[in-house]
C-alpha atoms as a PDB file:
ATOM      1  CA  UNK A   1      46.954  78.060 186.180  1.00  0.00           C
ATOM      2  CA  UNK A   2      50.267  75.950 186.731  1.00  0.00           C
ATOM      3  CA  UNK A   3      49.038  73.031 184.113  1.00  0.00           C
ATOM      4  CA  UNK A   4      48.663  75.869 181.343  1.00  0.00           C
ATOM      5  CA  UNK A   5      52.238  77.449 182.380  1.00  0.00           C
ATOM      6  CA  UNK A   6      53.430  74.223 182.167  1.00  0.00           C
ATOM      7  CA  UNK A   7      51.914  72.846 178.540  1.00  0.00           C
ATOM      8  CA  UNK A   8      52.832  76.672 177.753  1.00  0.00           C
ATOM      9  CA  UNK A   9      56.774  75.780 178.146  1.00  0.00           C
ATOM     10  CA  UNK A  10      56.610  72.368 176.897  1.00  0.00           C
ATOM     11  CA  UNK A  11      55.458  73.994 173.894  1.00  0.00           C
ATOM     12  CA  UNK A  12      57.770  77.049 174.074  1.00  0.00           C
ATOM     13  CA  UNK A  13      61.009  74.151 174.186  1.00  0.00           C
ATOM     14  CA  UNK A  14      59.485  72.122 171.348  1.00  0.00           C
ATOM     15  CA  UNK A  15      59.718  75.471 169.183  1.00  0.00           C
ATOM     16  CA  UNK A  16      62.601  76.025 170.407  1.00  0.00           C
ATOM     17  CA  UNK A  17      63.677  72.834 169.215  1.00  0.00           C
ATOM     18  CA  UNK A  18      61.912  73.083 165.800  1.00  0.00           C
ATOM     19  CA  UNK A  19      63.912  76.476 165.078  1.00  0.00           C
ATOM     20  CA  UNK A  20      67.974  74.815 166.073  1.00  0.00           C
ATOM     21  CA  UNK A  21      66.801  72.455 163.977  1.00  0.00           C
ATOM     22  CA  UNK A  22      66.037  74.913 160.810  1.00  0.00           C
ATOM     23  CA  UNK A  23      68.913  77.015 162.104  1.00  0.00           C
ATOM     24  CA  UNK A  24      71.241  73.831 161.441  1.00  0.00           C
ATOM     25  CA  UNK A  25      69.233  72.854 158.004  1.00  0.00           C
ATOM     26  CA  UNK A  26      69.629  76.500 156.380  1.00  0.00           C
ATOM     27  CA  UNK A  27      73.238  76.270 157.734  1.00  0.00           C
ATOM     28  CA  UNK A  28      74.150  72.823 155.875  1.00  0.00           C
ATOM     29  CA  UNK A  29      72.075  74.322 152.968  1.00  0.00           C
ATOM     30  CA  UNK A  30      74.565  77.493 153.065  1.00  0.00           C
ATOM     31  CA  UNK A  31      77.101  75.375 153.002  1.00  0.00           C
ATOM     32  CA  UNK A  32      75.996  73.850 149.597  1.00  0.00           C
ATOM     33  CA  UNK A  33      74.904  76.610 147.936  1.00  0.00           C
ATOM     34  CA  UNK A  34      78.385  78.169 148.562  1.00  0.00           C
ATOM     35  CA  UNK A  35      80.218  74.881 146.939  1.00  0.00           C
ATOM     36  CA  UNK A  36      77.915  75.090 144.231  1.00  0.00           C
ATOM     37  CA  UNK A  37      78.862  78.738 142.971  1.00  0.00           C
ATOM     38  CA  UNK A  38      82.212  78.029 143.874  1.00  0.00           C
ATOM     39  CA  UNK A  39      82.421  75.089 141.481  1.00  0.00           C
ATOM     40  CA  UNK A  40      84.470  74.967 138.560  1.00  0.00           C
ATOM     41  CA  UNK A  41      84.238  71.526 138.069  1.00  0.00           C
ATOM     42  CA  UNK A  42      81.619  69.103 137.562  1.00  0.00           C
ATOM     43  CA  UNK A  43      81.078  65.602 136.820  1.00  0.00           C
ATOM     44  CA  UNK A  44      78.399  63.845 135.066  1.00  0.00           C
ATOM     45  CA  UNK A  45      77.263  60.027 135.627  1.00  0.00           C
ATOM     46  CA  UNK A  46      75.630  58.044 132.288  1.00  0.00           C
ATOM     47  CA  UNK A  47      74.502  54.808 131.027  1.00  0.00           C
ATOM     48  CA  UNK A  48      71.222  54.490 133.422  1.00  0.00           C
ATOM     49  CA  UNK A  49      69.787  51.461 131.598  1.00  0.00           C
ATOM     50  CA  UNK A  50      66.288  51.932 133.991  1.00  0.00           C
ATOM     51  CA  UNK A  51      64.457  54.575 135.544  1.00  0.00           C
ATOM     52  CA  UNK A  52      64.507  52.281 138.962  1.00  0.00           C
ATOM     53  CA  UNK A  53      68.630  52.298 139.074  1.00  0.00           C
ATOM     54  CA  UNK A  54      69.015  56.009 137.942  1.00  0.00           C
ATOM     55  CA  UNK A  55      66.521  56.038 141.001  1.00  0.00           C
ATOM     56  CA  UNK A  56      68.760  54.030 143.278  1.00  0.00           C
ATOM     57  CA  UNK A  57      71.924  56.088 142.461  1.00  0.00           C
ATOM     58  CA  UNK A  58      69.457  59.695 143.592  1.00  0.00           C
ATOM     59  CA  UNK A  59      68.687  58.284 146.768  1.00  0.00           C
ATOM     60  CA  UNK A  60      72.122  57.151 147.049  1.00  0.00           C
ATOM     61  CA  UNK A  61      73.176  61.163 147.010  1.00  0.00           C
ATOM     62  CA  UNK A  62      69.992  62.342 148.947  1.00  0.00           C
ATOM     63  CA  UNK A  63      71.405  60.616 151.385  1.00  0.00           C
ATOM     64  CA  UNK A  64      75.391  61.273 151.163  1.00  0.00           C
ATOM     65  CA  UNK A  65      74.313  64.994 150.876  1.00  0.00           C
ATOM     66  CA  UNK A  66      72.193  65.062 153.811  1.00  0.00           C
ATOM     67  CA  UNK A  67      75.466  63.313 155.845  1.00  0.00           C
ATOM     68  CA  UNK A  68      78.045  65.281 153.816  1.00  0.00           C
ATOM     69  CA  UNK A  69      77.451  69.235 153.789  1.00  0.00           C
ATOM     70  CA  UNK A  70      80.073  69.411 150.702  1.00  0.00           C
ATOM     71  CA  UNK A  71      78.016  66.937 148.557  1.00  0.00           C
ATOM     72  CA  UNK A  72      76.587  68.617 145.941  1.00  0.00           C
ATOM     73  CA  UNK A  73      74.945  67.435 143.071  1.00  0.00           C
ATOM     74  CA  UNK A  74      71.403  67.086 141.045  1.00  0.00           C
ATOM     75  CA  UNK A  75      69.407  64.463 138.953  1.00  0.00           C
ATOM     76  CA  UNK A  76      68.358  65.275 135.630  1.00  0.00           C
ATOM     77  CA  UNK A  77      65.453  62.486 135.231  1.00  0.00           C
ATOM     78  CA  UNK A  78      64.506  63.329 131.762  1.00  0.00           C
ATOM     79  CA  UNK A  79      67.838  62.370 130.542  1.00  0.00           C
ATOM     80  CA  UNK A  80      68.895  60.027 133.736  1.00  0.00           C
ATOM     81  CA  UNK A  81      71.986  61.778 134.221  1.00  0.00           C
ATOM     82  CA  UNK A  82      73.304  62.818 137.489  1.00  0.00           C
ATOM     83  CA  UNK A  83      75.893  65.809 138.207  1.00  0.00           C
ATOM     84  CA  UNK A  84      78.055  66.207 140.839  1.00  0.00           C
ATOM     85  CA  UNK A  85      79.738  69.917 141.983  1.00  0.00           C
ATOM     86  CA  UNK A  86      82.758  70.511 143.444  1.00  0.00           C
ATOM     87  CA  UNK A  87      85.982  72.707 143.399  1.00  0.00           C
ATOM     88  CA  UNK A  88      87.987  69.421 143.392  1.00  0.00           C
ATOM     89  CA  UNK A  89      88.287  67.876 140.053  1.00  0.00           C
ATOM     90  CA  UNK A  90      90.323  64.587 141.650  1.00  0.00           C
ATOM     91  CA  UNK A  91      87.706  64.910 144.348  1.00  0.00           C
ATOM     92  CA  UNK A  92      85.176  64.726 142.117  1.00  0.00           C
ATOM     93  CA  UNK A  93      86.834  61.862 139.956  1.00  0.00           C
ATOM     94  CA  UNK A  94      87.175  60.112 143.651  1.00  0.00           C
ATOM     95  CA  UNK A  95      83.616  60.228 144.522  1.00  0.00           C
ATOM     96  CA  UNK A  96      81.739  59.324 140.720  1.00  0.00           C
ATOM     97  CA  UNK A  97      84.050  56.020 140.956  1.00  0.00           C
ATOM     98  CA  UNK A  98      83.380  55.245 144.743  1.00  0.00           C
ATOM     99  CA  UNK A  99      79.334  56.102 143.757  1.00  0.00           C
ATOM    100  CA  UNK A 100      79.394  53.773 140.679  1.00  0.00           C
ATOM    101  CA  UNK A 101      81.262  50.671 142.972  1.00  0.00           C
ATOM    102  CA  UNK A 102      78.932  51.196 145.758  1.00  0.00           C
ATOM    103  CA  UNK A 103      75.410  51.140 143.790  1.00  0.00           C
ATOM    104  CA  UNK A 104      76.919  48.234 141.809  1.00  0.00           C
ATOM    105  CA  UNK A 105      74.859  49.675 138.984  1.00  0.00           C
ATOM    106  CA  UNK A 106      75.848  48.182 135.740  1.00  0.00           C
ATOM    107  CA  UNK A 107      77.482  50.219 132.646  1.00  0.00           C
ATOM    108  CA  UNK A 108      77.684  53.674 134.339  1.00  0.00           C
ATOM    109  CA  UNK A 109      80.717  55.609 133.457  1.00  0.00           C
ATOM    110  CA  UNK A 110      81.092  59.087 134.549  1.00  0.00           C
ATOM    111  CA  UNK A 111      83.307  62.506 133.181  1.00  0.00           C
ATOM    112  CA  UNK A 112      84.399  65.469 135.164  1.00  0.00           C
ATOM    113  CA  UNK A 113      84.849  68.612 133.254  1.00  0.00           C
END
Protein backbone atom coordinates (compact mmCIF):
# COMPACT_ATOMS: atom_id res chain seq x y z
CA UNK A 1 0.00 0.00 0.00
CA UNK A 2 2.87 2.65 0.68
CA UNK A 3 4.34 2.29 -3.14
CA UNK A 4 0.71 3.25 -4.48
CA UNK A 5 0.45 6.27 -1.79
CA UNK A 6 3.59 7.17 -2.90
CA UNK A 7 3.24 7.07 -7.05
CA UNK A 8 -0.30 8.54 -5.88
CA UNK A 9 1.55 11.93 -4.63
CA UNK A 10 4.18 11.97 -7.14
CA UNK A 11 1.40 12.21 -9.42
CA UNK A 12 -0.79 14.53 -7.28
CA UNK A 13 2.63 17.21 -7.32
CA UNK A 14 3.14 16.74 -11.06
CA UNK A 15 -0.60 18.07 -11.47
CA UNK A 16 -0.02 20.29 -9.27
CA UNK A 17 2.72 21.47 -11.24
CA UNK A 18 0.91 21.19 -14.63
CA UNK A 19 -1.97 23.59 -13.22
CA UNK A 20 0.82 26.80 -11.74
CA UNK A 21 1.97 26.33 -14.87
CA UNK A 22 -1.54 27.06 -16.82
CA UNK A 23 -2.34 29.38 -13.94
CA UNK A 24 0.86 31.51 -15.05
CA UNK A 25 0.10 30.91 -19.03
CA UNK A 26 -3.69 32.21 -18.81
CA UNK A 27 -2.19 34.98 -16.58
CA UNK A 28 0.52 36.24 -19.28
CA UNK A 29 -2.33 35.59 -21.82
CA UNK A 30 -4.61 38.10 -19.65
CA UNK A 31 -2.12 40.28 -19.75
CA UNK A 32 -2.17 40.45 -23.63
CA UNK A 33 -5.50 40.32 -24.29
CA UNK A 34 -5.91 43.41 -22.00
CA UNK A 35 -3.06 45.44 -24.13
CA UNK A 36 -4.71 44.39 -27.10
CA UNK A 37 -8.25 46.05 -26.39
CA UNK A 38 -6.52 48.72 -24.83
CA UNK A 39 -4.63 49.59 -28.00
CA UNK A 40 -5.06 52.59 -29.89
CA UNK A 41 -2.15 52.28 -31.78
CA UNK A 42 -0.72 49.86 -34.04
CA UNK A 43 2.08 49.35 -36.27
CA UNK A 44 2.46 47.42 -39.35
CA UNK A 45 5.87 45.84 -40.79
CA UNK A 46 6.15 45.46 -44.97
CA UNK A 47 8.40 44.64 -47.73
CA UNK A 48 8.76 40.67 -46.87
CA UNK A 49 10.56 39.81 -50.12
CA UNK A 50 10.15 35.71 -49.01
CA UNK A 51 7.87 33.65 -47.20
CA UNK A 52 11.15 32.18 -45.19
CA UNK A 53 12.12 35.93 -43.76
CA UNK A 54 8.44 37.03 -43.10
CA UNK A 55 8.90 33.56 -41.27
CA UNK A 56 12.02 34.57 -39.42
CA UNK A 57 10.59 37.96 -38.26
CA UNK A 58 7.14 35.57 -36.63
CA UNK A 59 9.34 33.51 -34.73
CA UNK A 60 11.26 36.46 -33.85
CA UNK A 61 7.84 37.79 -31.91
CA UNK A 62 6.70 34.21 -30.80
CA UNK A 63 9.44 34.42 -28.96
CA UNK A 64 9.68 38.23 -27.60
CA UNK A 65 5.95 37.66 -26.68
CA UNK A 66 6.42 34.59 -24.83
CA UNK A 67 9.46 36.66 -22.74
CA UNK A 68 7.56 39.98 -22.85
CA UNK A 69 3.82 39.78 -21.46
CA UNK A 70 3.19 43.39 -23.18
CA UNK A 71 4.23 42.12 -26.68
CA UNK A 72 1.47 41.96 -28.70
CA UNK A 73 1.17 41.46 -32.16
CA UNK A 74 -0.02 38.96 -35.18
CA UNK A 75 1.18 37.72 -38.67
CA UNK A 76 -0.94 38.10 -41.52
CA UNK A 77 0.79 35.35 -43.93
CA UNK A 78 -1.39 35.90 -46.86
CA UNK A 79 -0.18 39.35 -47.22
CA UNK A 80 3.30 38.89 -45.10
CA UNK A 81 2.58 41.68 -42.98
CA UNK A 82 3.07 41.72 -39.34
CA UNK A 83 1.19 44.07 -36.67
CA UNK A 84 2.23 45.08 -33.57
CA UNK A 85 -0.36 46.49 -30.54
CA UNK A 86 0.29 48.76 -28.07
CA UNK A 87 -0.98 51.92 -26.18
CA UNK A 88 2.47 53.49 -26.88
CA UNK A 89 2.79 54.92 -30.26
CA UNK A 90 6.80 55.90 -29.58
CA UNK A 91 6.84 52.48 -27.98
CA UNK A 92 5.65 51.00 -30.78
CA UNK A 93 7.89 53.11 -33.26
CA UNK A 94 10.84 51.85 -30.70
CA UNK A 95 10.22 48.26 -31.05
CA UNK A 96 9.30 47.92 -35.28
CA UNK A 97 12.91 49.68 -35.67
CA UNK A 98 14.78 47.53 -32.96
CA UNK A 99 12.73 44.27 -34.76
CA UNK A 100 13.80 45.32 -38.32
CA UNK A 101 17.84 45.89 -37.02
CA UNK A 102 17.79 42.71 -35.17
CA UNK A 103 16.36 40.23 -38.01
CA UNK A 104 18.66 42.14 -40.40
CA UNK A 105 15.90 41.46 -42.90
CA UNK A 106 16.36 43.50 -45.96
CA UNK A 107 13.81 46.36 -47.25
CA UNK A 108 11.30 46.19 -44.33
CA UNK A 109 9.93 49.48 -43.32
CA UNK A 110 7.23 49.69 -40.86
CA UNK A 111 4.15 52.55 -39.92
CA UNK A 112 2.39 53.03 -36.67
CA UNK A 113 -1.02 54.45 -36.88
Amino acid sequence: MVFGIKKLRERVAKLESIVEELASEIESLRTKLNTFIGSKHYAVIMGFLSESDFEKMVNICIDISKKDKEFVFAGDPINMLVYLFDVDPDKLHKRCSWLINKTGIENLKYRVY
